[in-house]
Protein backbone atom coordinates (compact mmCIF):
# COMPACT_ATOMS: atom_id res chain seq x y z
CA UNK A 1 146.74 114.87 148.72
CA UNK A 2 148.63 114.82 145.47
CA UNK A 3 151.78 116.61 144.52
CA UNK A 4 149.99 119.12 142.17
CA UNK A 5 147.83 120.11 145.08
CA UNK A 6 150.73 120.71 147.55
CA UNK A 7 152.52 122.83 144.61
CA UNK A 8 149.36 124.70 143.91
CA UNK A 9 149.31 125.54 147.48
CA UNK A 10 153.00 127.09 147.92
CA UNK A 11 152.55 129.19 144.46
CA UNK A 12 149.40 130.81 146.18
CA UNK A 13 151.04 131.15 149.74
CA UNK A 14 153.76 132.97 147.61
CA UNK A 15 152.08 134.82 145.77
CA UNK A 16 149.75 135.90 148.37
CA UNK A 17 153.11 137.00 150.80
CA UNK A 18 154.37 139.27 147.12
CA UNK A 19 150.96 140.70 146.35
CA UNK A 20 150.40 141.78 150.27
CA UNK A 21 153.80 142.90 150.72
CA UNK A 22 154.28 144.48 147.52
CA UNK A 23 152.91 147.86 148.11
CA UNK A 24 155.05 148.59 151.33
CA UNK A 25 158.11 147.50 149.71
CA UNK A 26 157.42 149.60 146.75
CA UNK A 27 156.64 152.56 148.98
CA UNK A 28 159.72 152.11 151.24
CA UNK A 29 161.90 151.60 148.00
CA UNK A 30 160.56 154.98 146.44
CA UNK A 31 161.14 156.93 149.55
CA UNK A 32 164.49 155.49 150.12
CA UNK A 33 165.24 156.25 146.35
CA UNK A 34 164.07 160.07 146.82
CA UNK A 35 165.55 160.67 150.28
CA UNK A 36 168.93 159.26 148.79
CA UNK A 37 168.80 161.84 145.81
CA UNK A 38 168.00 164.60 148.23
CA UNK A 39 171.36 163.31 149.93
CA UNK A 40 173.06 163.14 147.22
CA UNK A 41 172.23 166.62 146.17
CA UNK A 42 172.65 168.29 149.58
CA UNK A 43 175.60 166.46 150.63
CA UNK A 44 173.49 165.89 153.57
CA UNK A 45 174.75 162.55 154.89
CA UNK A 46 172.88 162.02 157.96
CA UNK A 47 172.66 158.43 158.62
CA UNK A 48 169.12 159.07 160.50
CA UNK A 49 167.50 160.97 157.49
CA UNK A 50 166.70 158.10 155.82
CA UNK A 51 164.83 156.23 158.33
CA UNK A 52 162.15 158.58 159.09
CA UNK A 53 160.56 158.99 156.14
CA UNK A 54 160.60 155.09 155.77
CA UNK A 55 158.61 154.59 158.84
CA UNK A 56 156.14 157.40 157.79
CA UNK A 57 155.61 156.26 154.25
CA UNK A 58 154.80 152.28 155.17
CA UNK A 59 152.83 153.23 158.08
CA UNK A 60 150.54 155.72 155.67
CA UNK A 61 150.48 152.87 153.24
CA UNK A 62 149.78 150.65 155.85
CA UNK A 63 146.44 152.27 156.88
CA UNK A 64 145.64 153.10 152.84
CA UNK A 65 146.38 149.50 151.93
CA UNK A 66 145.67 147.60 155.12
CA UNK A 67 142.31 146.87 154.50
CA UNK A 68 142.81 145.40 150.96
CA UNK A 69 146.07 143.38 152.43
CA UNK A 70 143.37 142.00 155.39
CA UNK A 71 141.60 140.74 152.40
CA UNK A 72 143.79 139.29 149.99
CA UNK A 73 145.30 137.31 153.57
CA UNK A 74 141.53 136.50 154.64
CA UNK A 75 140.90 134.96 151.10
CA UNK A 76 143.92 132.53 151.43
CA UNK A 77 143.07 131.60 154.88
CA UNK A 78 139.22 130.86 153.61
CA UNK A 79 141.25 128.88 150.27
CA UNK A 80 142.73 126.65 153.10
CA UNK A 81 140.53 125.94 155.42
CA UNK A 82 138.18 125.36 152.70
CA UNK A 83 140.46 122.66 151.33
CA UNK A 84 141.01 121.33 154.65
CA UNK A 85 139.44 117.52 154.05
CA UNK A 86 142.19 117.66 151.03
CA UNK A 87 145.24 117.41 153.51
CA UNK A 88 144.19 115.26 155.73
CA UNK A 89 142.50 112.61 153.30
């Protein structure tokens, strides 16, 4: 198992945790973004208000995307068990 391989390894574990969890934290960060504007403009500063929409927004985008994120984790998996005489030759 060479050095290149282990590297090649962590930049696909990496990516692979970025790509899955990149559309819930784009989601939360766009709902957190409008709620704070609707804050801001209301002078509504209930500590709670921000929360709720947050929860509502990842768990929708949790059942849209969940499917694709089982997938792009179920591909890596395959990547290492496939590779699996690699790391222990």
């Amino acid at each position: 198992m060479s050095s290149e391989f282990v590297i090649s390894m962590a930049e696909n574990g990496v990516w692979t945790v970025l790509i899955v969890a990149g559309p819930l934290l784009i989601v939360a960060l766009g709902l957190g973004l409008l709620v704070s504007i609707f804050q801001a403009t209301t002078q509504i500063q209930e500590q709670t208000l921000a929360f709720i929409p947050k929860i509502v927004g990842v768990l929708a985008s949790l059942v849209i995307f969940g499917p694709w994120m089982l997938s792009q984790v179920t591909n890596f998996a395959y990547q290492i068990f496939s590779n699996l005489h690699r790391f222990i030759g």
